[in-house]
PDB file of N, CA and C in Angstrom:
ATOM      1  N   UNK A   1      -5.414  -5.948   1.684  1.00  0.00           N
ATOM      2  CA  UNK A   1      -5.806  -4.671   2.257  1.00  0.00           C
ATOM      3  C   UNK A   1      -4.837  -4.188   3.335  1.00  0.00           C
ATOM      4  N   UNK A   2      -4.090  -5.056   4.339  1.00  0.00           N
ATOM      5  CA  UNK A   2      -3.367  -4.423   5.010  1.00  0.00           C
ATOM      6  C   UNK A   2      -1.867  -3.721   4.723  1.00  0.00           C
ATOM      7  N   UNK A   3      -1.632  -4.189   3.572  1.00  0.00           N
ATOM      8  CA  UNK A   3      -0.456  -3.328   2.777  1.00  0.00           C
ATOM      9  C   UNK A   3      -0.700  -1.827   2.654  1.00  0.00           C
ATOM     10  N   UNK A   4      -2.392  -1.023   2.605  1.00  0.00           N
ATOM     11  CA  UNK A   4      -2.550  -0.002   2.510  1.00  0.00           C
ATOM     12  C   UNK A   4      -2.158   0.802   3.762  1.00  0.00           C
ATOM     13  N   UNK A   5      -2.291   0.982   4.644  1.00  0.00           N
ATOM     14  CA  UNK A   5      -1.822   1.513   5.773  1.00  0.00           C
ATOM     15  C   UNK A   5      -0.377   1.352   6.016  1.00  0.00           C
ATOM     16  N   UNK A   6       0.309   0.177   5.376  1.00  0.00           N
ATOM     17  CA  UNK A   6       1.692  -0.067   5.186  1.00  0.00           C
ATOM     18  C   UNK A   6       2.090   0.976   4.326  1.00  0.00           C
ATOM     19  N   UNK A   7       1.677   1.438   3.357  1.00  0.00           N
ATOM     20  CA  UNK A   7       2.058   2.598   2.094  1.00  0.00           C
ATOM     21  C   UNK A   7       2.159   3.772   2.715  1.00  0.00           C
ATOM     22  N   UNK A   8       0.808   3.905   3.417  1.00  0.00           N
ATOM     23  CA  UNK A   8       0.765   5.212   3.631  1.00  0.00           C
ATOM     24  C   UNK A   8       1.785   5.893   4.909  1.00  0.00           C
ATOM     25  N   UNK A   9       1.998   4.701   5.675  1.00  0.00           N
ATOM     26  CA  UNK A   9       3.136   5.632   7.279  1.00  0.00           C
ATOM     27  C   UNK A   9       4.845   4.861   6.991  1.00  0.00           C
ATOM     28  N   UNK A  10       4.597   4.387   5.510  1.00  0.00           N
ATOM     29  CA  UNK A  10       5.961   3.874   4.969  1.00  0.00           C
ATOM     30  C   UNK A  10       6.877   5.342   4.320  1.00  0.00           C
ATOM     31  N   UNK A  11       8.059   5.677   4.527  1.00  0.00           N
ATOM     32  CA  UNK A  11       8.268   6.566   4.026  1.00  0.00           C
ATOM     33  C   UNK A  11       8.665   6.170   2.822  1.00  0.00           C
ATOM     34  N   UNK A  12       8.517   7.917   1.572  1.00  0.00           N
ATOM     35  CA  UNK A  12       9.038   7.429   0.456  1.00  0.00           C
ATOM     36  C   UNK A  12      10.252   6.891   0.254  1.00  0.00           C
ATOM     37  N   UNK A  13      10.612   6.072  -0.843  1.00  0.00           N
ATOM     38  CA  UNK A  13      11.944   5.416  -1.211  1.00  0.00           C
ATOM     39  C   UNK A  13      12.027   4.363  -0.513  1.00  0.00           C
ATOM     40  N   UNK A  14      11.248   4.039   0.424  1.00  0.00           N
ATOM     41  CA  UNK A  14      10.961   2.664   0.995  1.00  0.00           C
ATOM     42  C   UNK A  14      10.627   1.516   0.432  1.00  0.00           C
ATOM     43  N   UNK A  15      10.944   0.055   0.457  1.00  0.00           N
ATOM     44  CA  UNK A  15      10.421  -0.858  -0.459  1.00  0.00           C
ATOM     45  C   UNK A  15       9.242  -1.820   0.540  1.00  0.00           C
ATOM     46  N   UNK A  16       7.669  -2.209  -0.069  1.00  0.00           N
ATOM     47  CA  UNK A  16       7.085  -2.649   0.682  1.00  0.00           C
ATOM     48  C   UNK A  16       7.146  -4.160  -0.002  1.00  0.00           C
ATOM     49  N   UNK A  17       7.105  -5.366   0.996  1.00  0.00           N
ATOM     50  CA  UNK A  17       6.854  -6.899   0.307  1.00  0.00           C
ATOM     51  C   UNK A  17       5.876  -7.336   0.927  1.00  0.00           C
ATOM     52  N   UNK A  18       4.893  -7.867   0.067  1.00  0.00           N
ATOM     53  CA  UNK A  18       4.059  -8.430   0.852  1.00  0.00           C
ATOM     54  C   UNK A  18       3.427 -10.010  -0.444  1.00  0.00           C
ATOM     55  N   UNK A  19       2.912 -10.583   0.231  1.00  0.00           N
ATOM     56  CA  UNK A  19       2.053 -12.027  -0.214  1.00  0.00           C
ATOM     57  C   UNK A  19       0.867 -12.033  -1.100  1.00  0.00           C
ATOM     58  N   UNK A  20       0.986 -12.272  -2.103  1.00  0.00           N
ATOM     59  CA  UNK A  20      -0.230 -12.261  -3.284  1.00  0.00           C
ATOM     60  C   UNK A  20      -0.883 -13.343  -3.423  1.00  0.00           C
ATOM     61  N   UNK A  21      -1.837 -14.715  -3.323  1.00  0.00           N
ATOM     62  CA  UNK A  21      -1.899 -15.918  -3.496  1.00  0.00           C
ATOM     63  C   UNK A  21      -2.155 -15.834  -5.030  1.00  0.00           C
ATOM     64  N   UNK A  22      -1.174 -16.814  -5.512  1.00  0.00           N
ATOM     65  CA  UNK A  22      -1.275 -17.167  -6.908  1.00  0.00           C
ATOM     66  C   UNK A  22      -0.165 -16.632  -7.207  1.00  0.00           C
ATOM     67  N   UNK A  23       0.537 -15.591  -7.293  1.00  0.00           N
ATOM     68  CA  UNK A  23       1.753 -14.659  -7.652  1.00  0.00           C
ATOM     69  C   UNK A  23       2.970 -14.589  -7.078  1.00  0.00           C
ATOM     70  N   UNK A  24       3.014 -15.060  -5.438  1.00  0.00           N
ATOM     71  CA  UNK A  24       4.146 -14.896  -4.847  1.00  0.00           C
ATOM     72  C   UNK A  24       4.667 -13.415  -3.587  1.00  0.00           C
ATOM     73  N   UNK A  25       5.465 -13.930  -4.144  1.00  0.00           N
ATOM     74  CA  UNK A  25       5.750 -12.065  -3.320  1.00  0.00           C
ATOM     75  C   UNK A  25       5.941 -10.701  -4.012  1.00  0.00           C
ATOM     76  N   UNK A  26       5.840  -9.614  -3.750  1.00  0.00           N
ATOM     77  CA  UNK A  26       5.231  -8.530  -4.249  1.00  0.00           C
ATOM     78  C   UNK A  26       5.989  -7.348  -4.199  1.00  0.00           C
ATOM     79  N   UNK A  27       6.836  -6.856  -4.140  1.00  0.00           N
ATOM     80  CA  UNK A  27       7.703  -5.795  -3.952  1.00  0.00           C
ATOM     81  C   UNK A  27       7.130  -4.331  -4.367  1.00  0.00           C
ATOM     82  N   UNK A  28       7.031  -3.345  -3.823  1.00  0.00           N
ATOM     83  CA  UNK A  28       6.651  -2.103  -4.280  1.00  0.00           C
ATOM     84  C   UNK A  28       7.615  -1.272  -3.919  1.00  0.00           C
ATOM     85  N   UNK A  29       8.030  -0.149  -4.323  1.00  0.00           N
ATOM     86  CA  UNK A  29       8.616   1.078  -3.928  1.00  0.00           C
ATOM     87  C   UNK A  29       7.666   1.765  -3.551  1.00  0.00           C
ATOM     88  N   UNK A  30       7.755   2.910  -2.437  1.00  0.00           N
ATOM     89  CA  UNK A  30       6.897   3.696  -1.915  1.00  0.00           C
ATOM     90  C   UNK A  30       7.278   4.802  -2.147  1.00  0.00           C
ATOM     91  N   UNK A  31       6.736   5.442  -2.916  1.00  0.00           N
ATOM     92  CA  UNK A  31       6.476   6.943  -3.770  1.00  0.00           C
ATOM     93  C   UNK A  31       5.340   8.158  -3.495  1.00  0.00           C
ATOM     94  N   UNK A  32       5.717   9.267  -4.049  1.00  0.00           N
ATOM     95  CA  UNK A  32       4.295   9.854  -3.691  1.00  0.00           C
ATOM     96  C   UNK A  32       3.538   9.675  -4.155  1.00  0.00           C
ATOM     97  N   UNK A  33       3.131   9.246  -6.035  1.00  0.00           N
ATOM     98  CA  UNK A  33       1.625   8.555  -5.909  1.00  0.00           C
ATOM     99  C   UNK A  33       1.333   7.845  -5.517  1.00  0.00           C
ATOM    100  N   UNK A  34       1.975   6.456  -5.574  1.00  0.00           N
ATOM    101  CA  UNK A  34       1.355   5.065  -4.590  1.00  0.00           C
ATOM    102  C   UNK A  34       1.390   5.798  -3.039  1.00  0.00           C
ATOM    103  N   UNK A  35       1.421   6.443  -2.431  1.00  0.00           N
ATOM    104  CA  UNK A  35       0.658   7.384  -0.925  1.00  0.00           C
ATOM    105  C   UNK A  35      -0.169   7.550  -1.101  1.00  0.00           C
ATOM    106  N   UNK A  36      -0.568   8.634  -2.584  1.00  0.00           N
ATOM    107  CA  UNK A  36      -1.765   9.493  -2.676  1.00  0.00           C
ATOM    108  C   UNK A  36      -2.894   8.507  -3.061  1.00  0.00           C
ATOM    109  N   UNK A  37      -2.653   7.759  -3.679  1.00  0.00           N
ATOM    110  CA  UNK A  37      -3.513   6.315  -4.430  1.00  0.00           C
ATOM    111  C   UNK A  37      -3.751   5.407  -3.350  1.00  0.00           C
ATOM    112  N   UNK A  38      -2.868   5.445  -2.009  1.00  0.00           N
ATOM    113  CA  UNK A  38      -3.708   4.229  -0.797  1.00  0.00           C
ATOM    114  C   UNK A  38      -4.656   5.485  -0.457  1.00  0.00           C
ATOM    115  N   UNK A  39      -4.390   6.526   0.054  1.00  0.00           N
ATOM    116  CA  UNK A  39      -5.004   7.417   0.824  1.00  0.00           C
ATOM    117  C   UNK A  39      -6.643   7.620   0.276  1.00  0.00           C
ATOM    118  N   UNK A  40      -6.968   7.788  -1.282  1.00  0.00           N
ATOM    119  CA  UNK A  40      -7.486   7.504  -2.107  1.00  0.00           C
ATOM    120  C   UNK A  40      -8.585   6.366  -1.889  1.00  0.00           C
ATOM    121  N   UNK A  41      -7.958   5.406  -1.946  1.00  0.00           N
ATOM    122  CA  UNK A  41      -8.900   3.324  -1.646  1.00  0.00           C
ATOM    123  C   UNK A  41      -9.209   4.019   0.003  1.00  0.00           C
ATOM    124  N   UNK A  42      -8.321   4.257   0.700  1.00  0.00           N
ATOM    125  CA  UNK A  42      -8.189   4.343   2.201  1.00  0.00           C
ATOM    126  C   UNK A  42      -9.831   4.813   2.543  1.00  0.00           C
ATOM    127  N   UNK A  43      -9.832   6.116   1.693  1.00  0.00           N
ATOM    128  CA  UNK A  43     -10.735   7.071   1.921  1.00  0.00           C
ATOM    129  C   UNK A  43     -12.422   6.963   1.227  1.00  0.00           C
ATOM    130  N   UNK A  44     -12.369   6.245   0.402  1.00  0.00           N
ATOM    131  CA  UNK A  44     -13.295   5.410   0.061  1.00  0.00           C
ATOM    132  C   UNK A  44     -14.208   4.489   0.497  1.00  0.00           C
ATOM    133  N   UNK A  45     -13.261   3.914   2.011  1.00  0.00           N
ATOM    134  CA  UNK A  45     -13.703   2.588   2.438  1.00  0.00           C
ATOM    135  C   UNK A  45     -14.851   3.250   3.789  1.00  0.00           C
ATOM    136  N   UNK A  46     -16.012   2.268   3.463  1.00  0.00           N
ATOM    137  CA  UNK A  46     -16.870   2.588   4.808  1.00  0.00           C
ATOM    138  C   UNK A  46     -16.081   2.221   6.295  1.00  0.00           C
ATOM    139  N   UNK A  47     -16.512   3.167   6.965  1.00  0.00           N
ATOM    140  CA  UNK A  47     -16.384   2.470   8.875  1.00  0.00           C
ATOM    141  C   UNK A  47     -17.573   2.334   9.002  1.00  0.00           C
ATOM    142  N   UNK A  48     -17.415   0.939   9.726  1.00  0.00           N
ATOM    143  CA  UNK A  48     -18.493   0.517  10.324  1.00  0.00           C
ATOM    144  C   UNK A  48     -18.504   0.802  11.837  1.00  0.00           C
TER     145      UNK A  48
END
């Protein structure tokens, strides 16, 4: 979950890495759908 807030104030063309258990490490490019798609989960999630 904390990769999402990483997506979203990452600018595009940026590459994000982060830790998967079982998989390794994780590489993403940061694009405008993967923004619109955290913002998306982001916005979904209750505050408590």
């Amino acid at each position: 979950l904390a990769v999402i807030p990483v997506v979203i104030h990452a600018p595009e063309g940026s590459w994000v890495v982060y830790g998967q258990p079982d998989e390794g490490a994780v590489f993403i490019k940061v694009d405008k759908l993967l923004k619109e798609n955290a913002l998306k989960i982001l916005d979904r999630m209750e505050v408590l």
